[in-house]
N, C-alpha and C. Protein backbone atom coordinates (compact mmCIF):
# COMPACT_ATOMS: atom_id res chain seq x y z
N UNK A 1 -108.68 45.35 -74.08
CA UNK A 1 -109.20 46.00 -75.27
C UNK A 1 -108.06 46.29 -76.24
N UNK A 2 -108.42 45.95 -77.71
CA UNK A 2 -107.51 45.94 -78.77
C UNK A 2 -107.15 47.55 -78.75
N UNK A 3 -105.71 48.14 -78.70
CA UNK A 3 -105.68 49.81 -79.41
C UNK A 3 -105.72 49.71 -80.93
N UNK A 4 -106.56 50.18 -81.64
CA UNK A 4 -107.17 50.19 -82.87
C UNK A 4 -105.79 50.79 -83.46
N UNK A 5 -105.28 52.02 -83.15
CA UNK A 5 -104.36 52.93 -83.74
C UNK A 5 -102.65 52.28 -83.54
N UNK A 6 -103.04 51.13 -82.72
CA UNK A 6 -102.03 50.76 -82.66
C UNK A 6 -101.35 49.20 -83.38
N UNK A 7 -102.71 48.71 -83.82
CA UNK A 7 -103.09 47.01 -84.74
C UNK A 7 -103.31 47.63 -86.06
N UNK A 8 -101.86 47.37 -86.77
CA UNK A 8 -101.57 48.05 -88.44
C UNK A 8 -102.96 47.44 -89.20
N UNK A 9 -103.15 46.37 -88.92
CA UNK A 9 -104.73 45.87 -89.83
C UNK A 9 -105.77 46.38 -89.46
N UNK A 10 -106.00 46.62 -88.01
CA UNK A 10 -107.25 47.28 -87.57
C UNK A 10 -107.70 48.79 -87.91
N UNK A 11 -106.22 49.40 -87.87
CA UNK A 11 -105.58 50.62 -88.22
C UNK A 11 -106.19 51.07 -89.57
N UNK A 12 -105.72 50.27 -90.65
CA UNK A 12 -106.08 50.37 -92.47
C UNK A 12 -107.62 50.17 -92.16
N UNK A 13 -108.00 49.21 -91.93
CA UNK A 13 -109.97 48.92 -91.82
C UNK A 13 -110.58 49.84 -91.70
N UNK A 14 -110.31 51.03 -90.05
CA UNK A 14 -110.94 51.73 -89.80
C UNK A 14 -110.71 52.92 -90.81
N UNK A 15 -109.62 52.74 -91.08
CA UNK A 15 -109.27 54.08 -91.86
C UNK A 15 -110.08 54.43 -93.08
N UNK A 16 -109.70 53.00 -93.63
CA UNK A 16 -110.39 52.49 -94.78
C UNK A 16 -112.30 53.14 -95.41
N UNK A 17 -112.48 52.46 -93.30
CA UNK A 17 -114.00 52.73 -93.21
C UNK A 17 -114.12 54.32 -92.88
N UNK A 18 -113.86 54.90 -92.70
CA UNK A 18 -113.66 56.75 -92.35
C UNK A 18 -114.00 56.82 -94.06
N UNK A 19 -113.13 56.40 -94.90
CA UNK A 19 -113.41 57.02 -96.30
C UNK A 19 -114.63 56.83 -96.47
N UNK A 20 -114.93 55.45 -96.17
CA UNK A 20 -116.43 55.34 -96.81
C UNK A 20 -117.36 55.47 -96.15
N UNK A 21 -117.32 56.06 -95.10
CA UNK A 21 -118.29 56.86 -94.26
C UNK A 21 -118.42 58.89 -94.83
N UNK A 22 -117.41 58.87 -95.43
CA UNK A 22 -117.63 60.06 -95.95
C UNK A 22 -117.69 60.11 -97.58
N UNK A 23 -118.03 59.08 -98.19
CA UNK A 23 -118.25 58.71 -99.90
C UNK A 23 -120.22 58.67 -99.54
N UNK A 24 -120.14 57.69 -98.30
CA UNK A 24 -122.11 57.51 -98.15
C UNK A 24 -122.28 58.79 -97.82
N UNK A 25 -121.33 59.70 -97.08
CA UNK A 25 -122.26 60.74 -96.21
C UNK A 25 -122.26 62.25 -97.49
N UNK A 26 -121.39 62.16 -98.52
CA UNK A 26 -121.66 63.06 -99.44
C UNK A 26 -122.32 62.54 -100.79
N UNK A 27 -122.72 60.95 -100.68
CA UNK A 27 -124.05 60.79 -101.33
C UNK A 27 -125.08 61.48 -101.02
N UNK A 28 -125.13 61.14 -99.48
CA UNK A 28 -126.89 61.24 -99.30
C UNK A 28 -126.61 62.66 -98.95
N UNK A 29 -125.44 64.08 -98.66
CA UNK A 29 -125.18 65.27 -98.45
C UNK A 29 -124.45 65.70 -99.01
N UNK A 30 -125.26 66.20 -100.64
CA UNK A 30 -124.64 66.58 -101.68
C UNK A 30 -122.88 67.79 -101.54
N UNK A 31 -123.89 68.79 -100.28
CA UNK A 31 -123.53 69.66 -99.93
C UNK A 31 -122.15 69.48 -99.34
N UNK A 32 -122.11 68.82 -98.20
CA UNK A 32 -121.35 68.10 -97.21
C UNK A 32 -119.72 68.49 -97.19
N UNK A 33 -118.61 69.01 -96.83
CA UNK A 33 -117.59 69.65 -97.13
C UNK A 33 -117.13 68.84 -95.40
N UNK A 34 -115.87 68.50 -96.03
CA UNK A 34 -115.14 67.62 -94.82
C UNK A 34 -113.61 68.08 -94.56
N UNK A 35 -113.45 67.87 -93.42
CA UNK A 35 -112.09 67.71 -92.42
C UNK A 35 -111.64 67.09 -92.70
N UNK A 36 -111.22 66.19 -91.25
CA UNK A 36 -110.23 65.05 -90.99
C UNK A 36 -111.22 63.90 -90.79
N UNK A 37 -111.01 63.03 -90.99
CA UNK A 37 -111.10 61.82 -90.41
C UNK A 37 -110.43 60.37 -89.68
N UNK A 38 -109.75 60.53 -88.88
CA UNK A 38 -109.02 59.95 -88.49
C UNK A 38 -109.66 58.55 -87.90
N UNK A 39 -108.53 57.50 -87.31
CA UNK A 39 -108.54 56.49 -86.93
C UNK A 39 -108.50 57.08 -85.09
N UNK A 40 -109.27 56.29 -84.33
CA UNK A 40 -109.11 56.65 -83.06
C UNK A 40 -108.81 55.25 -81.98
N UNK A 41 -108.30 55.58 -81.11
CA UNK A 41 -108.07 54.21 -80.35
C UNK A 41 -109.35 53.02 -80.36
N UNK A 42 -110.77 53.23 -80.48
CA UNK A 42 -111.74 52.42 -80.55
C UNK A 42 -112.30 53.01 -82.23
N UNK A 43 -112.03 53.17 -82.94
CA UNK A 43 -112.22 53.30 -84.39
C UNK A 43 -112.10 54.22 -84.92
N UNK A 44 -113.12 55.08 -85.73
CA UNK A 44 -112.73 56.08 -86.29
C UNK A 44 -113.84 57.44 -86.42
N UNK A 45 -113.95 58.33 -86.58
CA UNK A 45 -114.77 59.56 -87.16
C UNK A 45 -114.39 60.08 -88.13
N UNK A 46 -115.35 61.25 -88.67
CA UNK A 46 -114.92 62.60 -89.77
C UNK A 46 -116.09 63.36 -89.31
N UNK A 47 -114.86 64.50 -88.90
CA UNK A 47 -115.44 65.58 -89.06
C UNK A 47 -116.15 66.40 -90.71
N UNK A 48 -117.28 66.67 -90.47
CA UNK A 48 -118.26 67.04 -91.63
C UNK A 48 -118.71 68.30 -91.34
N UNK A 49 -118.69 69.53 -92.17
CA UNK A 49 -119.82 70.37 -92.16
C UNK A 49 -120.78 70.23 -92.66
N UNK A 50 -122.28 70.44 -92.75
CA UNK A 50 -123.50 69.73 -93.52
C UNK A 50 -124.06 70.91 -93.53
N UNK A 51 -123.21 72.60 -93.07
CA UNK A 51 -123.90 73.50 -93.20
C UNK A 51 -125.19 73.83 -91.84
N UNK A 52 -126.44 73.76 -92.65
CA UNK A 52 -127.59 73.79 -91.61
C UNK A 52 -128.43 72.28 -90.73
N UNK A 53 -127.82 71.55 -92.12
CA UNK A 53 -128.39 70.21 -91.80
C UNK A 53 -127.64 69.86 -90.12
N UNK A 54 -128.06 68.99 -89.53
CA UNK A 54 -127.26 68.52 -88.09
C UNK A 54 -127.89 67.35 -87.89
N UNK A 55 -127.01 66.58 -87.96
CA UNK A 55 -127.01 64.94 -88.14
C UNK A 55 -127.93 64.32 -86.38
N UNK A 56 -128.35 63.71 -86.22
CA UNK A 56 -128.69 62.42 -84.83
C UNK A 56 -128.06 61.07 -85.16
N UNK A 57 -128.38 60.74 -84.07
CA UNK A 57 -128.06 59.17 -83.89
C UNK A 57 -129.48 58.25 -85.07
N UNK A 58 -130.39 59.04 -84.82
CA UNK A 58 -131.21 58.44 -85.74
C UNK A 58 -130.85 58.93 -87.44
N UNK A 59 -130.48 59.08 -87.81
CA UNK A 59 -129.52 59.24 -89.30
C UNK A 59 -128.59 58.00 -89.68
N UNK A 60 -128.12 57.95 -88.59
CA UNK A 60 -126.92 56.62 -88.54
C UNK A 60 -127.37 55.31 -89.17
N UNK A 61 -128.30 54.95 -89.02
CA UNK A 61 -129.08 54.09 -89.96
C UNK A 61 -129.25 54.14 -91.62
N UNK A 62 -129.50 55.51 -92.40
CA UNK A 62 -128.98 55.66 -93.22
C UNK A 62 -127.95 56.06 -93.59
N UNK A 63 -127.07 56.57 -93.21
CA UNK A 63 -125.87 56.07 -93.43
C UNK A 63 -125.11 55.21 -93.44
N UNK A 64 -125.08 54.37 -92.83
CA UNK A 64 -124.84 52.65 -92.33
C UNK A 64 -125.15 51.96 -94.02
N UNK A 65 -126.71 52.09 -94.04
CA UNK A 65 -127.28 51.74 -95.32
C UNK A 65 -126.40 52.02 -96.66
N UNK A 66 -126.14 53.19 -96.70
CA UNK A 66 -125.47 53.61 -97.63
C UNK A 66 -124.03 53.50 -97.60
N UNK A 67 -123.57 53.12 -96.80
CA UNK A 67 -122.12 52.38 -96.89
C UNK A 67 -122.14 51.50 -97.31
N UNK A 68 -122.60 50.49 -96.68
CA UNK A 68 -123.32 48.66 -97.34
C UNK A 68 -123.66 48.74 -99.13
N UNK A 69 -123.95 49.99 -99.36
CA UNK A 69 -124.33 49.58 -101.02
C UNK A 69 -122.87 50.29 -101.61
N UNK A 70 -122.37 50.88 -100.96
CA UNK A 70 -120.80 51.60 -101.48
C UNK A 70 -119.69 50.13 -101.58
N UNK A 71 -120.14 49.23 -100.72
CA UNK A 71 -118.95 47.91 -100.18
C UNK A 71 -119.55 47.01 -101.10
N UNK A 72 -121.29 46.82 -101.40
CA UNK A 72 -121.40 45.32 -102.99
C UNK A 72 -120.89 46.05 -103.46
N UNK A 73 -120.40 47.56 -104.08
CA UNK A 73 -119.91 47.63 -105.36
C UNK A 73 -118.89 47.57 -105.50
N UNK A 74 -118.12 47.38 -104.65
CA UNK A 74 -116.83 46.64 -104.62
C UNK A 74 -115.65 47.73 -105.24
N UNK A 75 -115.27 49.39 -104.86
CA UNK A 75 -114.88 50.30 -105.38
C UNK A 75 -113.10 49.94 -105.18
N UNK A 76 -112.65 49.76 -106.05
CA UNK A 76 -111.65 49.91 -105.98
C UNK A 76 -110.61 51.17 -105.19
N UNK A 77 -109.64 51.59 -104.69
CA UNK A 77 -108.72 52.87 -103.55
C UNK A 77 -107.89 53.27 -104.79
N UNK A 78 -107.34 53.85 -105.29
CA UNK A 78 -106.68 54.17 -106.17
C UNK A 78 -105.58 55.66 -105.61
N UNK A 79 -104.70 55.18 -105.08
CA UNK A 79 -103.85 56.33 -104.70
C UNK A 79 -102.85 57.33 -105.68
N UNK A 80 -102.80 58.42 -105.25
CA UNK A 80 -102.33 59.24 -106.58
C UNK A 80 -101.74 60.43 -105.82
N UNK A 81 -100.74 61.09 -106.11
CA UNK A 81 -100.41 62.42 -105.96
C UNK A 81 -100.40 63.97 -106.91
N UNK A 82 -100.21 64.69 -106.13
CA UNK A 82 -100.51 66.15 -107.20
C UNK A 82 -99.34 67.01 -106.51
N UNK A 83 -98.74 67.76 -107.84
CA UNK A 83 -98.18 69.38 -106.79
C UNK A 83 -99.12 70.13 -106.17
N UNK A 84 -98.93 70.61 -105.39
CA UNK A 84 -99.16 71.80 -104.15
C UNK A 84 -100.61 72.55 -105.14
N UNK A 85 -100.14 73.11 -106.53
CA UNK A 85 -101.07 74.06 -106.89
C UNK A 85 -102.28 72.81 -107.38
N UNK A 86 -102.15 71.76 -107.95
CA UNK A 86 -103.09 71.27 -108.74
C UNK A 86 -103.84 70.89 -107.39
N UNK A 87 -103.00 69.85 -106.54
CA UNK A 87 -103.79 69.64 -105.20
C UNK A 87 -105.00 70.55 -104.40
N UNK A 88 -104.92 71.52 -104.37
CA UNK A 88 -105.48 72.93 -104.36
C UNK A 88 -106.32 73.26 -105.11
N UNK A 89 -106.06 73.66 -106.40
CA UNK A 89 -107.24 73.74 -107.88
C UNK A 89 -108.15 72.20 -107.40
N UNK A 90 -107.63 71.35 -107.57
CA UNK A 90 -108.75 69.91 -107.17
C UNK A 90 -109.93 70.07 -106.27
N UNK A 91 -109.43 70.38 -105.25
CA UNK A 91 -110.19 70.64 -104.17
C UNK A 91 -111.03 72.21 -103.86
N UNK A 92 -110.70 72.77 -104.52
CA UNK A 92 -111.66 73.82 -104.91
C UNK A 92 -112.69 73.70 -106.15
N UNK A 93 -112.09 72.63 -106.59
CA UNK A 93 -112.82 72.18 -107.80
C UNK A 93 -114.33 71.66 -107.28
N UNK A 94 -113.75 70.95 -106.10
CA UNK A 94 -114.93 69.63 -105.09
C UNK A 94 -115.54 70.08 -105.02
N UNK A 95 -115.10 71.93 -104.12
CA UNK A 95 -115.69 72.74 -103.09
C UNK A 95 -115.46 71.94 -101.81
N UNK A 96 -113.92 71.90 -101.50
CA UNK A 96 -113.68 71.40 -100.26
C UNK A 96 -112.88 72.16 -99.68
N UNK A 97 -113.05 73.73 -99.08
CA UNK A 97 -112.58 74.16 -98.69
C UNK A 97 -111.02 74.22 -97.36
N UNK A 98 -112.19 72.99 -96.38
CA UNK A 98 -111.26 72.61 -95.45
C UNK A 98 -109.52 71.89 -95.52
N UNK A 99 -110.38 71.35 -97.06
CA UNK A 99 -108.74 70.32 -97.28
C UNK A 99 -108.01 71.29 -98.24
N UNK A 100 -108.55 72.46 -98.57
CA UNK A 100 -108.07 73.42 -99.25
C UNK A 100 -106.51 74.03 -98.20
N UNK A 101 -107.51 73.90 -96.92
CA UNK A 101 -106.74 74.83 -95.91
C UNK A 101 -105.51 73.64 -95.43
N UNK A 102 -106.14 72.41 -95.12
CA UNK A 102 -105.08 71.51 -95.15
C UNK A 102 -103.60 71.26 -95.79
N UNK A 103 -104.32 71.33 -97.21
CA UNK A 103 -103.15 71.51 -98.26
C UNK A 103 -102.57 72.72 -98.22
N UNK A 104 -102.97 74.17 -97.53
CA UNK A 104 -101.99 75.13 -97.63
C UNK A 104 -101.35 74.72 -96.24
N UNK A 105 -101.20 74.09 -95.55
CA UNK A 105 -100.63 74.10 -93.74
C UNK A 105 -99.86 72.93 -93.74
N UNK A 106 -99.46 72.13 -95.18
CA UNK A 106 -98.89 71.59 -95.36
C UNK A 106 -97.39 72.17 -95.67
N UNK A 107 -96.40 71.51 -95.15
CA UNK A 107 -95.10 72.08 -95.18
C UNK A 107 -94.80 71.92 -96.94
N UNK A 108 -94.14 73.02 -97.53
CA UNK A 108 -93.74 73.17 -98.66
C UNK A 108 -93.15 72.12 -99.61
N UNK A 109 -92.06 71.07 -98.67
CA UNK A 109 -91.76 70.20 -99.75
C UNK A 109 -92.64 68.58 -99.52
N UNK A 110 -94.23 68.54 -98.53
CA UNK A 110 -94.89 67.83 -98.68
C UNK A 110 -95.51 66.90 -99.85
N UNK A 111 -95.09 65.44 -99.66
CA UNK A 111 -96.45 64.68 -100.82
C UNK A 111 -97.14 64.89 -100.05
N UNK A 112 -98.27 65.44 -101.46
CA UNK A 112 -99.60 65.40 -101.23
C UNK A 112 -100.26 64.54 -101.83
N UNK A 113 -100.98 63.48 -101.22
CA UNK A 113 -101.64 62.24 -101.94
C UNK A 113 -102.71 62.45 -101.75
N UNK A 114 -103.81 61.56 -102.25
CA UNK A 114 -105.66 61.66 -102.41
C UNK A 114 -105.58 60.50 -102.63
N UNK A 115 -106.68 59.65 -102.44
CA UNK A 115 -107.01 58.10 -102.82
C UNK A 115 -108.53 58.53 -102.99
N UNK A 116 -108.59 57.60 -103.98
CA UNK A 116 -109.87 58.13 -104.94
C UNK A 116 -110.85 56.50 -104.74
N UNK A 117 -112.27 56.56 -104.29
CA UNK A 117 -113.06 55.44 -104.58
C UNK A 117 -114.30 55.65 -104.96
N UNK A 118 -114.44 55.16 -106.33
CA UNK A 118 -115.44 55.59 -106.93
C UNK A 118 -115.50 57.41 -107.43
N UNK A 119 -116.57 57.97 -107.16
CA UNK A 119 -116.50 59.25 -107.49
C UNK A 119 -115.58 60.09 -106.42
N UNK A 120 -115.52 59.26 -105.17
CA UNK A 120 -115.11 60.30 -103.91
C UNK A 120 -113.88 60.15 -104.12
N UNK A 121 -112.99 61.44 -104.19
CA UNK A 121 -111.42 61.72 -103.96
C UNK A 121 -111.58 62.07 -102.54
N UNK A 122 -110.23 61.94 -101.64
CA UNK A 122 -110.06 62.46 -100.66
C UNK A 122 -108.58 62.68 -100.03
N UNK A 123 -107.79 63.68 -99.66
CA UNK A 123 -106.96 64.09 -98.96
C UNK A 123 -106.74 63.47 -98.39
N UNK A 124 -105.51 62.51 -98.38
CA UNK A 124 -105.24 61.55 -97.60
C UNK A 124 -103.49 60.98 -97.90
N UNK A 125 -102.85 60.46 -96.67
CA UNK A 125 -101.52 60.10 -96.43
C UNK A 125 -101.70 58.64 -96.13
N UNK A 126 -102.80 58.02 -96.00
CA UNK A 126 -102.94 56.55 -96.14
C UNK A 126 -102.70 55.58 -95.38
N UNK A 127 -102.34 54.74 -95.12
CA UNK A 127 -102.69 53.45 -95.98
C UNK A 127 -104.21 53.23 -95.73
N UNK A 128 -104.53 52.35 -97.07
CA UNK A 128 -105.90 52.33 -97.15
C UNK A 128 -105.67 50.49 -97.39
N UNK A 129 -106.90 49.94 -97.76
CA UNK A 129 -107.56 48.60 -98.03
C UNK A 129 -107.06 48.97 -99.72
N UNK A 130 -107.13 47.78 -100.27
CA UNK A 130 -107.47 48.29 -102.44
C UNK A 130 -108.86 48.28 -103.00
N UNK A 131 -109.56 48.09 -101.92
CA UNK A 131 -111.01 47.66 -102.46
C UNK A 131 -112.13 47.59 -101.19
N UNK A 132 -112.94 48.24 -101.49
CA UNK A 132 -113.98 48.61 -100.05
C UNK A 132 -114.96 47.33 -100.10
N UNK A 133 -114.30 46.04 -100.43
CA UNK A 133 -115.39 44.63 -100.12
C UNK A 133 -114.95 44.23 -98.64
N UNK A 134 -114.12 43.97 -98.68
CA UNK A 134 -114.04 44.05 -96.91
C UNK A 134 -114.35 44.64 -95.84
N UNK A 135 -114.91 45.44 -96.25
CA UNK A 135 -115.39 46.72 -95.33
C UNK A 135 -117.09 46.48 -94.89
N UNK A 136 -117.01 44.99 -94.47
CA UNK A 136 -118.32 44.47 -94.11
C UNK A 136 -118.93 45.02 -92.50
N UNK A 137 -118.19 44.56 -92.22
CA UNK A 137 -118.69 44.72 -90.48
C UNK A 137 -117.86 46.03 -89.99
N UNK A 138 -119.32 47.31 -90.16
CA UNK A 138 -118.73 48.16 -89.21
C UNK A 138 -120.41 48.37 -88.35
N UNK A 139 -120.10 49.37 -88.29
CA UNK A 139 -120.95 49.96 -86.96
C UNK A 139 -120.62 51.53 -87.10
N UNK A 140 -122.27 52.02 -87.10
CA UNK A 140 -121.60 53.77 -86.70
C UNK A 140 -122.02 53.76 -84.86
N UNK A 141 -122.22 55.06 -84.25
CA UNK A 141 -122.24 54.35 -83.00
C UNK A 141 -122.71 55.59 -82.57
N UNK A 142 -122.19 56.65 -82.94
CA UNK A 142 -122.79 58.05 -82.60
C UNK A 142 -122.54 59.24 -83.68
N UNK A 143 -123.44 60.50 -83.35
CA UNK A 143 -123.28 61.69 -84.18
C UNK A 143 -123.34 62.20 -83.34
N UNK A 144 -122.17 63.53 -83.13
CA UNK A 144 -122.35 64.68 -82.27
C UNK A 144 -122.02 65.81 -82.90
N UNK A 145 -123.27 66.68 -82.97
CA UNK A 145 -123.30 68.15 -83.52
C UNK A 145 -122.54 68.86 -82.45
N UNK A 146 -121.46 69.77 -83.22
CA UNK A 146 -120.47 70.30 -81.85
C UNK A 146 -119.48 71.36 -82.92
N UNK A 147 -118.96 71.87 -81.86
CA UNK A 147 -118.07 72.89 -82.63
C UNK A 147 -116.56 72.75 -82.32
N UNK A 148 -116.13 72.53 -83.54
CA UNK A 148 -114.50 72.07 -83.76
C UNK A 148 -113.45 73.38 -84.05
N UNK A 149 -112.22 73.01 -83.25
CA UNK A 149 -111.82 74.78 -82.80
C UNK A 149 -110.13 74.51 -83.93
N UNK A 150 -110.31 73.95 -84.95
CA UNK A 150 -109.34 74.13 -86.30
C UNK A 150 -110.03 74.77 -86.85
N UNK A 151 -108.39 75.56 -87.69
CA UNK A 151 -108.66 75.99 -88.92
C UNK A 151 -110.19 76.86 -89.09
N UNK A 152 -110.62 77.11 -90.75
CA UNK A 152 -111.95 77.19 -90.41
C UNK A 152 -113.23 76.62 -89.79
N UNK A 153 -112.73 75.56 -89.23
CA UNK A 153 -113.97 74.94 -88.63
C UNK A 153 -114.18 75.88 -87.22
N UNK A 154 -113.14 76.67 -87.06
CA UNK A 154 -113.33 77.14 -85.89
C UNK A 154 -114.31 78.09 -85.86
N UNK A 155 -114.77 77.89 -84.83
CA UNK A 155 -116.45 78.59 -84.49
C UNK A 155 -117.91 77.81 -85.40
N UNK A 156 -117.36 77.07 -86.79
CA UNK A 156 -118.08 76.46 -87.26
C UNK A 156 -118.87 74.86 -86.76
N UNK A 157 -120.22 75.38 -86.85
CA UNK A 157 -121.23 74.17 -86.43
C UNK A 157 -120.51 72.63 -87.23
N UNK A 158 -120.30 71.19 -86.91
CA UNK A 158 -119.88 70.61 -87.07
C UNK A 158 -121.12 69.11 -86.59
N UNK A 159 -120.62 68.32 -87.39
CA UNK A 159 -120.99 66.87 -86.93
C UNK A 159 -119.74 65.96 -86.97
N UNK A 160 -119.06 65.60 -86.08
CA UNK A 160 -118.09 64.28 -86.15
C UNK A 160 -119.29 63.01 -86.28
N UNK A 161 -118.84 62.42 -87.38
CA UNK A 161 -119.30 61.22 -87.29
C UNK A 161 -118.32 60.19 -87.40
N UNK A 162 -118.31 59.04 -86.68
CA UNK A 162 -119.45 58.37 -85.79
C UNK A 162 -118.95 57.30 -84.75
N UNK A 163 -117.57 57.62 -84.49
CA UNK A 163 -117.09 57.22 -83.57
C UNK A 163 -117.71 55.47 -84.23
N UNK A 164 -117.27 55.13 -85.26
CA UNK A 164 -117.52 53.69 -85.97
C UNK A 164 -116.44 53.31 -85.35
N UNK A 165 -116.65 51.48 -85.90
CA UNK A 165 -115.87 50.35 -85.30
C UNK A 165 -116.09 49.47 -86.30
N UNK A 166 -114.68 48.78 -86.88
CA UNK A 166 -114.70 48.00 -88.17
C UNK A 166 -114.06 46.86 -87.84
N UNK A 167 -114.03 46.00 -88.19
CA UNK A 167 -112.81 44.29 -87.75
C UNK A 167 -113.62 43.49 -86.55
């Protein structure tokens, strides 16, 4: 078995696909306020709060859906940095609290970068794809409502999604 986190191309894909698993998932969850999303040895998740909403495996289908129409439009990654305070003002701007907290637990003389696709900005150190057309073949695979013990997520109801697989 390929280590995902460890194949620099497989690595960017999944990563890639984490963004746009959380661009579909704050389409269709206006609300939706996010964590991390990382790359994992078999692909990737993001952690999401959705509040009251709590995601299933039967959801995964629309979301899936709504990635697929995020990838014809072919969104360009656009990477960018901010100081400490604007980084901060931004993301309170979102109402993204979590990456609020991120950006303060960041060491003082940190870049702080965001890569932006389409409307979705996101907190991020990168590397990404330049363009979410490649981002054909994934797979979500699961949702688990659960409680994540960072930061404020701690004690907070949570959905990691989706333990996807891209390449």
């Amino acid at each position: 078995m390929i280590n995902i986190k460890e194949n620099e191309e497989l690595h960017v894909l999944n990563h890639s696909c984490a963004h746009l698993l959380a661009q579909a998932v704050k389409h269709l969850y206006p609300n939706a306020k996010f964590w991390v999303g990382p790359v994992t040895t078999e692909g990737f998740y993001y952690d999401i709060d959705l509040g009251d909403v709590t995601l299933t495996n039967d959801d995964l289908p629309k979301i899936e859906k709504e990635m697929k129409k995020i990838v014809k439009e072919g969104a360009t990654l656009e990477r960018f940095t901010l100081p400490r305070q604007e980084a901060i003002d931004l993301m309170r701007k979102r109402e993204e609290p979590y990456k609020v907290e991120l950006i303060e637990d960041l060491p003082e003389d940190a870049e702080i970068s965001f890569y932006q696709q389409g409307e979705y900005i996101d907190l991020c150190a990168g590397p990404h794809l330049m363009n979410t057309k490649p981002l054909k073949a994934m797979k979500l695979i699961s949702s688990s409502g659960g409680i994540s013990a960072a930061n404020s997520f701690s004690g907070c109801s949570t959905d990691s999604v989706a333990a996807g697989r891209s390449g």
